[in-house]
Protein backbone atom coordinates (compact mmCIF):
# COMPACT_ATOMS: atom_id res chain seq x y z
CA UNK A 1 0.00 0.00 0.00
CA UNK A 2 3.12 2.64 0.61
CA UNK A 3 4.12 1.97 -2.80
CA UNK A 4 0.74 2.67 -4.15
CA UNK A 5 0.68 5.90 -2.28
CA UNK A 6 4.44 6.90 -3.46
CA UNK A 7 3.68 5.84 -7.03
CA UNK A 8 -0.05 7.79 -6.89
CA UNK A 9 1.61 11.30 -5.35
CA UNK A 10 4.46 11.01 -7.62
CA UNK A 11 2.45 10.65 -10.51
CA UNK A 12 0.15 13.50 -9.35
CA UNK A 13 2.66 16.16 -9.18
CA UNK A 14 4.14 15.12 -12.36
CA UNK A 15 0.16 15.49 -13.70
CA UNK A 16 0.03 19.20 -12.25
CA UNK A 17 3.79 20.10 -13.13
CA UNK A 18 2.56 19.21 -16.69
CA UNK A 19 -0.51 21.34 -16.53
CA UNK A 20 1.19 24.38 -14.92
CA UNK A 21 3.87 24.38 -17.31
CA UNK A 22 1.49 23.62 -20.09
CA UNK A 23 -0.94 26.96 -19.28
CA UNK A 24 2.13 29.08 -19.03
CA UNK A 25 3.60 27.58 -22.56
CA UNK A 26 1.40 29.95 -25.07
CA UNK A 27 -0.43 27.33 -26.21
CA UNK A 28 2.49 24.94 -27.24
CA UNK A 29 2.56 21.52 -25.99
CA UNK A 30 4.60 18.43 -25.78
CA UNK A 31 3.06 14.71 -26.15
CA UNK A 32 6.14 13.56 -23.68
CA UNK A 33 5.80 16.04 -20.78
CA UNK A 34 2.14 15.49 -21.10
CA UNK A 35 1.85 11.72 -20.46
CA UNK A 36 5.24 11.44 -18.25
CA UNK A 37 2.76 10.78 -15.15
CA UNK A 38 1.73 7.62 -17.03
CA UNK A 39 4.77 6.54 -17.17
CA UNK A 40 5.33 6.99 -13.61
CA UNK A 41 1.88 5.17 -12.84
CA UNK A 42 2.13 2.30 -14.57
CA UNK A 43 5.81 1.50 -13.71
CA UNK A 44 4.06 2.21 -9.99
CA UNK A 45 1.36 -0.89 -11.01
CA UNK A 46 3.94 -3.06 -12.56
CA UNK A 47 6.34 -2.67 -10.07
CA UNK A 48 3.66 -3.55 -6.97
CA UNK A 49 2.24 -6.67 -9.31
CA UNK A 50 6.01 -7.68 -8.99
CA UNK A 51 5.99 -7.29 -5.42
CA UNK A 52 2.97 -9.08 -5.02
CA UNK A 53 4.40 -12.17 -7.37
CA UNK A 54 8.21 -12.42 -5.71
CA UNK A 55 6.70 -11.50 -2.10
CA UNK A 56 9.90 -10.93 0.02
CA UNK A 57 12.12 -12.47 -2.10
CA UNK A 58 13.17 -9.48 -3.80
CA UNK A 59 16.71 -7.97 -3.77
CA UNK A 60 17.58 -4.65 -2.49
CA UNK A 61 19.67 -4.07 -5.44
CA UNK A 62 16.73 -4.69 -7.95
CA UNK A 63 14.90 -2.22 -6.44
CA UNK A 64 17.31 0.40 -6.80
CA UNK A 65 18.12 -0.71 -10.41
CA UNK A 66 14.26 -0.26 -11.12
CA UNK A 67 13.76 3.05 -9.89
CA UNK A 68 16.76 4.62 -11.55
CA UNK A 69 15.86 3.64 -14.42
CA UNK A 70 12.37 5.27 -13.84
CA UNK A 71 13.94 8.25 -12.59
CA UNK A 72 16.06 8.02 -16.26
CA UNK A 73 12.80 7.80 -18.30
CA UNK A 74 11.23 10.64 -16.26
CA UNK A 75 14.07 12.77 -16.65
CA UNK A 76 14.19 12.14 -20.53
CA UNK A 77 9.83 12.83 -20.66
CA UNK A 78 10.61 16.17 -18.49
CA UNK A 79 13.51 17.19 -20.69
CA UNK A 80 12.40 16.21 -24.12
CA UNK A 81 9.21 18.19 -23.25
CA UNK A 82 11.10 21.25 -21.71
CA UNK A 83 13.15 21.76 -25.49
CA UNK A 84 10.46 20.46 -27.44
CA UNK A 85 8.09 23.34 -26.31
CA UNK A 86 11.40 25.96 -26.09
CA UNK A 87 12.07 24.80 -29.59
CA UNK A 88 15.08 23.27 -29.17
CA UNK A 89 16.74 19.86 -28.62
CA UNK A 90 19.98 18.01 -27.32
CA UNK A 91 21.83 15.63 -28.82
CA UNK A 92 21.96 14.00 -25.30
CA UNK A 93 18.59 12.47 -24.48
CA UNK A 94 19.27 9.59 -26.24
CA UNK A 95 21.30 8.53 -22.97
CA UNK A 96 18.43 8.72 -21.04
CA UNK A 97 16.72 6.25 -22.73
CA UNK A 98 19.57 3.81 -23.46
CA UNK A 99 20.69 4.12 -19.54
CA UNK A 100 16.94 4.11 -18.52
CA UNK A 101 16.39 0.88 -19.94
CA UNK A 102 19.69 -0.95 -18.81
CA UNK A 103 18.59 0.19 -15.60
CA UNK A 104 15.28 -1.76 -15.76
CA UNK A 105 16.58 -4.85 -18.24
CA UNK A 106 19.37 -5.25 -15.41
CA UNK A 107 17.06 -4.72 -12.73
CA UNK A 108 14.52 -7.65 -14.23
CA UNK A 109 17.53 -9.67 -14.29
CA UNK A 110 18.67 -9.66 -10.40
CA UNK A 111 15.20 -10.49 -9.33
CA UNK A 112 15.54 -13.71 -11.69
CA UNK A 113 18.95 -14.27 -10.26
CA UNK A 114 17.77 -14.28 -7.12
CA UNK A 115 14.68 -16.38 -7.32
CA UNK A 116 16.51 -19.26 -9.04
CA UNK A 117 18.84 -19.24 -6.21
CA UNK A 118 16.22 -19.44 -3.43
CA UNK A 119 14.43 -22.15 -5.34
């Protein structure tokens, strides 16, 4: 249930950051700051249907791989919808995304390590 609540309030302020900067952004908007708080909310659901399959068998470390990798793919929506509605870019995001999703891939790949070694 404390994940539920962490994953809801995070995903609400990134829904009202999105608004407020949206109604001060002259009418421009950007499909990736817009939807970043779905991002957050379902990596909030599949993250406690995890927890609710591995019980307390997870690691630490998976954890921590998980949510920086979430925090990577946040960062890149909150960025890439900063310069999109500036009207600029970076030649940089691309990291986000490619360090986001090692995060997560290596992440998925402790909490297998670790329940073949309980079984």
């Amino acid at each position: 249930m404390k994940k539920l609540i962490s994953y809801g309030s995070i995903s609400l302020s990134l829904f009202l950051f999105q608004l407020v900067y949206h109604h001060f952004s002259h009418g421009v908007s950007s499909a990736s700051l817009r939807y970043a708080w779905l991002i957050m909310a379902g990596a909030g659901l599949i993250w406690w249907l995890i927890g609710r399959l591995f019980s307390n068998k997870q690691l630490r470390l998976s954890s921590n791989l998980y949510h920086s990798g979430l925090a990577c793919f946040i960062t890149w929506c909150l960025l890439n919808g900063v310069l999109e509605i500036a009207g600029s870019d970076s030649p940089y995001l691309w990291l986000y995304l490619l360090f986001g999703g090692g995060f997560i891939c290596a992440s998925l790949i402790t909490l297998s390590w670790k329940e073949k070694s309980k079984s």
